[in-house]
N, C-alpha and C. Protein backbone atom coordinates (compact mmCIF):
# COMPACT_ATOMS: atom_id res chain seq x y z
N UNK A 1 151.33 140.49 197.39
CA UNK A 1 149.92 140.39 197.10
C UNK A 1 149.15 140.21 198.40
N UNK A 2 148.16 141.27 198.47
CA UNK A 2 147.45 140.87 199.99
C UNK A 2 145.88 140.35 199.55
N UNK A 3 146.38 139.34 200.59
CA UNK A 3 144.63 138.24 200.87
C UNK A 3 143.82 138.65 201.40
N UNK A 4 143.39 139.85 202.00
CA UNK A 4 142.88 140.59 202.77
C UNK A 4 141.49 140.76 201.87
N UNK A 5 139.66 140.41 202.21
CA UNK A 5 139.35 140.63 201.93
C UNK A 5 138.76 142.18 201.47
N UNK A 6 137.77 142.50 200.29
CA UNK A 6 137.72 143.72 200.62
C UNK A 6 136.29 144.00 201.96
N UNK A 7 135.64 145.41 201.55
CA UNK A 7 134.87 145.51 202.92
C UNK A 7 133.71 144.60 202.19
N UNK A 8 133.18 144.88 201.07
CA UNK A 8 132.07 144.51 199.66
C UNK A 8 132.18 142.92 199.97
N UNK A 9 133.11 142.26 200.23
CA UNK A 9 133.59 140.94 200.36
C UNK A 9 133.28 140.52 201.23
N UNK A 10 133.53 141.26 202.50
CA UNK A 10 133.19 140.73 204.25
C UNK A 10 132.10 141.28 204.29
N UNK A 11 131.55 142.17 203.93
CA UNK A 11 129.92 142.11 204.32
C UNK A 11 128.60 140.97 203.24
N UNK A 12 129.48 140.67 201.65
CA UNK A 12 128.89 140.21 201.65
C UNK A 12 128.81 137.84 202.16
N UNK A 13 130.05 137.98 202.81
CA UNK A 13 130.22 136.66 203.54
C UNK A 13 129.70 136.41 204.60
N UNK A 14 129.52 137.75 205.27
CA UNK A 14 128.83 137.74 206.61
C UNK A 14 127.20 137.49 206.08
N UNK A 15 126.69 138.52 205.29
CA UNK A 15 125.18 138.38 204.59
C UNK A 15 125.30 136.48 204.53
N UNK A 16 125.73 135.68 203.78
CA UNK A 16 125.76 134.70 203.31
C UNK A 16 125.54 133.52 204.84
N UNK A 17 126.62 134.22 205.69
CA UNK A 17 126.47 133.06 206.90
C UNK A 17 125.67 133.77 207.71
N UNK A 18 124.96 134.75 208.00
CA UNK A 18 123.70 134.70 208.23
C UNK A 18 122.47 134.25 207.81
N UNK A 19 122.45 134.15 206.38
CA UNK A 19 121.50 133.08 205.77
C UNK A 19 121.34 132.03 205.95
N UNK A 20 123.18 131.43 205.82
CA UNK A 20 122.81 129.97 206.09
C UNK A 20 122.50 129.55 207.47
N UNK A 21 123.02 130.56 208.40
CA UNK A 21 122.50 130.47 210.30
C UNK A 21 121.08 130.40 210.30
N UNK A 22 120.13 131.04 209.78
CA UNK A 22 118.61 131.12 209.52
C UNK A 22 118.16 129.99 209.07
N UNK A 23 119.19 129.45 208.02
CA UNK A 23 118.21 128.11 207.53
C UNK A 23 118.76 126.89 208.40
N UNK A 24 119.75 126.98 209.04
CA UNK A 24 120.01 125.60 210.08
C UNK A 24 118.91 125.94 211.20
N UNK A 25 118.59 127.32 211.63
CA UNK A 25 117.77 126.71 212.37
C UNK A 25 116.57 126.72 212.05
N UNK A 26 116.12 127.12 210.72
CA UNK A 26 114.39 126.41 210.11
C UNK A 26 114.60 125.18 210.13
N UNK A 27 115.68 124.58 209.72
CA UNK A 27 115.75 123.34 209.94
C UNK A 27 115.54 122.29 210.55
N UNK A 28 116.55 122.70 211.93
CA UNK A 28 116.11 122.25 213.27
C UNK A 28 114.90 122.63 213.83
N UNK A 29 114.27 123.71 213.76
CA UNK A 29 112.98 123.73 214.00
C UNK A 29 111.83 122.99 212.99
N UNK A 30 111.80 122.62 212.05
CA UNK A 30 111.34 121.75 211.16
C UNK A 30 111.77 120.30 211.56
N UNK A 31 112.82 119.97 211.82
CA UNK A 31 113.00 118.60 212.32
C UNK A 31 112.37 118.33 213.96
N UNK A 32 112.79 119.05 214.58
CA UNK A 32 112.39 119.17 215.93
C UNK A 32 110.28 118.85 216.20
N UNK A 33 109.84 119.71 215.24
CA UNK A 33 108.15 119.42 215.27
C UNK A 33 108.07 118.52 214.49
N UNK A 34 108.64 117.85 213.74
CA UNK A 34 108.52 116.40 212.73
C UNK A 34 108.85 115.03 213.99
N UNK A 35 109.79 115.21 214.87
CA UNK A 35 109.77 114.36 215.80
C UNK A 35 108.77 113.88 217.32
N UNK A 36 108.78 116.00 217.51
CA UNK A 36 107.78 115.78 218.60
C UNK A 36 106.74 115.22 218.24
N UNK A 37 105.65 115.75 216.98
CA UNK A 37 104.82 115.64 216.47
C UNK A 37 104.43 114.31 216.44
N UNK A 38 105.36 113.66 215.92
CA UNK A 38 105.08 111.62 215.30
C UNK A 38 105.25 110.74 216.50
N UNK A 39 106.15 111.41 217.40
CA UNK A 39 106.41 110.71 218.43
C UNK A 39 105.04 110.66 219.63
N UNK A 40 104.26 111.64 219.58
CA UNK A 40 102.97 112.19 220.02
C UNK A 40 101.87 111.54 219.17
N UNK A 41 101.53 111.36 218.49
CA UNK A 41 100.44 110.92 217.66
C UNK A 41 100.85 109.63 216.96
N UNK A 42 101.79 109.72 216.52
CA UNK A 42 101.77 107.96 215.81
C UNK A 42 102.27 106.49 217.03
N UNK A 43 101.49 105.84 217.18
CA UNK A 43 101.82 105.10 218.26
C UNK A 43 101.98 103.52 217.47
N UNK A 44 101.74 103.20 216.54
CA UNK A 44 101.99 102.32 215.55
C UNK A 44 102.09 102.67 214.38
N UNK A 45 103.22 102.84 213.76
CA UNK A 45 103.38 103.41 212.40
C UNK A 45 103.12 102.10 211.36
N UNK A 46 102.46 102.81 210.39
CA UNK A 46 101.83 101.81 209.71
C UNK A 46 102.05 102.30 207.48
N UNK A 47 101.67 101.52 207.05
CA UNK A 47 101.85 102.47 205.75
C UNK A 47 101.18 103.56 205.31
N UNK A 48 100.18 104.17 206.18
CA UNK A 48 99.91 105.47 206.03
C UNK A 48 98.84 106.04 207.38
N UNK A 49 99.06 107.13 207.81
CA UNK A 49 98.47 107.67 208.73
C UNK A 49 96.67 107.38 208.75
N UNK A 50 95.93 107.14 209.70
CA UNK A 50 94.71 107.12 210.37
C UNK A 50 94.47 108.75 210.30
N UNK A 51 93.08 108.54 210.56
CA UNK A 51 92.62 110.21 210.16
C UNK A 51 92.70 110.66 211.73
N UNK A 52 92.59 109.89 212.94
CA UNK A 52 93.26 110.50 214.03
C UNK A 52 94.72 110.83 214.46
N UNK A 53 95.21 110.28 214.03
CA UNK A 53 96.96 110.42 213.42
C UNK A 53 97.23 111.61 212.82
N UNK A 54 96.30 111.85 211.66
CA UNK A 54 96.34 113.05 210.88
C UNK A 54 96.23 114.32 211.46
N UNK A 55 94.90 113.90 212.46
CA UNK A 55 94.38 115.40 212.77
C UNK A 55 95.32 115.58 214.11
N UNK A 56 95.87 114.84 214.75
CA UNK A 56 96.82 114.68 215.86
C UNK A 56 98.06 115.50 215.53
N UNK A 57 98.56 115.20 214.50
CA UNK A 57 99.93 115.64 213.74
C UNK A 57 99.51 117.17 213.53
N UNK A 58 97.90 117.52 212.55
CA UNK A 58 98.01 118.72 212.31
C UNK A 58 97.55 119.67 213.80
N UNK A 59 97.40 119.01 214.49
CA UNK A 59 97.12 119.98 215.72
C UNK A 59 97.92 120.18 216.61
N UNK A 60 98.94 119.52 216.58
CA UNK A 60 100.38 119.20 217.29
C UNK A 60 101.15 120.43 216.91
N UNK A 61 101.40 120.10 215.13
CA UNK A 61 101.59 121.39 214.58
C UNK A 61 101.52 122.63 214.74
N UNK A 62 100.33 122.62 214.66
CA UNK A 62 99.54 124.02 214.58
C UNK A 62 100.04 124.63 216.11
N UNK A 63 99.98 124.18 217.33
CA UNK A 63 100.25 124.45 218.48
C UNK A 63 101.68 124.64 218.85
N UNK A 64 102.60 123.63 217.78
CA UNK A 64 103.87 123.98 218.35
C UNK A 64 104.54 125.18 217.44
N UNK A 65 103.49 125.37 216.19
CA UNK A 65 103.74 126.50 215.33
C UNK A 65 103.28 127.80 216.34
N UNK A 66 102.34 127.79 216.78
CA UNK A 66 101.29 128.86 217.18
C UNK A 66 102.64 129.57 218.47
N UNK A 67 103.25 128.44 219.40
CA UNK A 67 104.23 128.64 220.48
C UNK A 67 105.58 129.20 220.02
N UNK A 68 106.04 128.54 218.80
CA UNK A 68 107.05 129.56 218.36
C UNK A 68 106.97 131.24 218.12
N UNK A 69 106.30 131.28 217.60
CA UNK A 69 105.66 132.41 216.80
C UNK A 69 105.42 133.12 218.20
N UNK A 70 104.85 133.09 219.18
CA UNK A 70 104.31 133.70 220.37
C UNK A 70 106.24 134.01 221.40
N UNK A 71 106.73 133.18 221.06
CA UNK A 71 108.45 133.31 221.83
C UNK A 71 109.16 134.12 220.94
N UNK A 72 109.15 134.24 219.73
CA UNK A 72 109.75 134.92 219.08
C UNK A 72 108.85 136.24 219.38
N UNK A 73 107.69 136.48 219.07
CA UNK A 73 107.46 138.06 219.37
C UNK A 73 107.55 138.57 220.83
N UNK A 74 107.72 137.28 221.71
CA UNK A 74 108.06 138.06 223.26
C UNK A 74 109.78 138.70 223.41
N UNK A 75 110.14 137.92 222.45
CA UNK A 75 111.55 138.22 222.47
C UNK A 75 111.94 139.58 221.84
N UNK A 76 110.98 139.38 220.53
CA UNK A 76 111.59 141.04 219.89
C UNK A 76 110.99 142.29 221.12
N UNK A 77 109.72 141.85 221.55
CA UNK A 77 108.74 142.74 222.61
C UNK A 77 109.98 142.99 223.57
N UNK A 78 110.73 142.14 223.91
CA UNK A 78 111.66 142.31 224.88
C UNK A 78 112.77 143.03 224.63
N UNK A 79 113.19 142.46 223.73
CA UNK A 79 114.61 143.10 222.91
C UNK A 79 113.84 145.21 222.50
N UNK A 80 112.82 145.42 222.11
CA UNK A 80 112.61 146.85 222.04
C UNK A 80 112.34 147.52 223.45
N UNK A 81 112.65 146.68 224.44
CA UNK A 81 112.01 147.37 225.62
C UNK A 81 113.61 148.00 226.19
N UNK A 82 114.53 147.49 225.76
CA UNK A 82 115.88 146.97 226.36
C UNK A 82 116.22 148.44 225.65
């Protein structure tokens, strides 16, 4: 009896750990701006955020969102030049 997957099998395991490779690193990129972010704007954590806290966090955000997004399209820009 052979253990040998078939091809239907290995492409669709490979599909699968590419997915889950995508979501470890939304992840880490989701954890990563949850730290910079609080570590930047909250300077006494308290039971709920100050509205400068707030707008600190969402602009932190927004900027370290805005910087991903700008590295990733230099990269594909790069990768089609190649």
């Amino acid at each position: 009896m052979d253990a040998e997957p078939s091809d239907a099998q290995a492409r669709e395991l490979q599909t699968f750990m590419e997915t889950e490779n995508q979501k470890a690193i939304i992840q880490q990129a989701i954890s990563k701006l949850t730290e910079t972010c609080f570590d930047k704007c909250v300077t006494k954590p308290g039971n709920k955020l100050d509205s400068s806290e707030a707008n600190c966090i969402a602009n932190c955000a927004g900027r370290y969102l805005d910087s991903s997004v700008f590295i990733v399209n230099r990269m594909m820009a790069k990768r089609q030049q190649q």
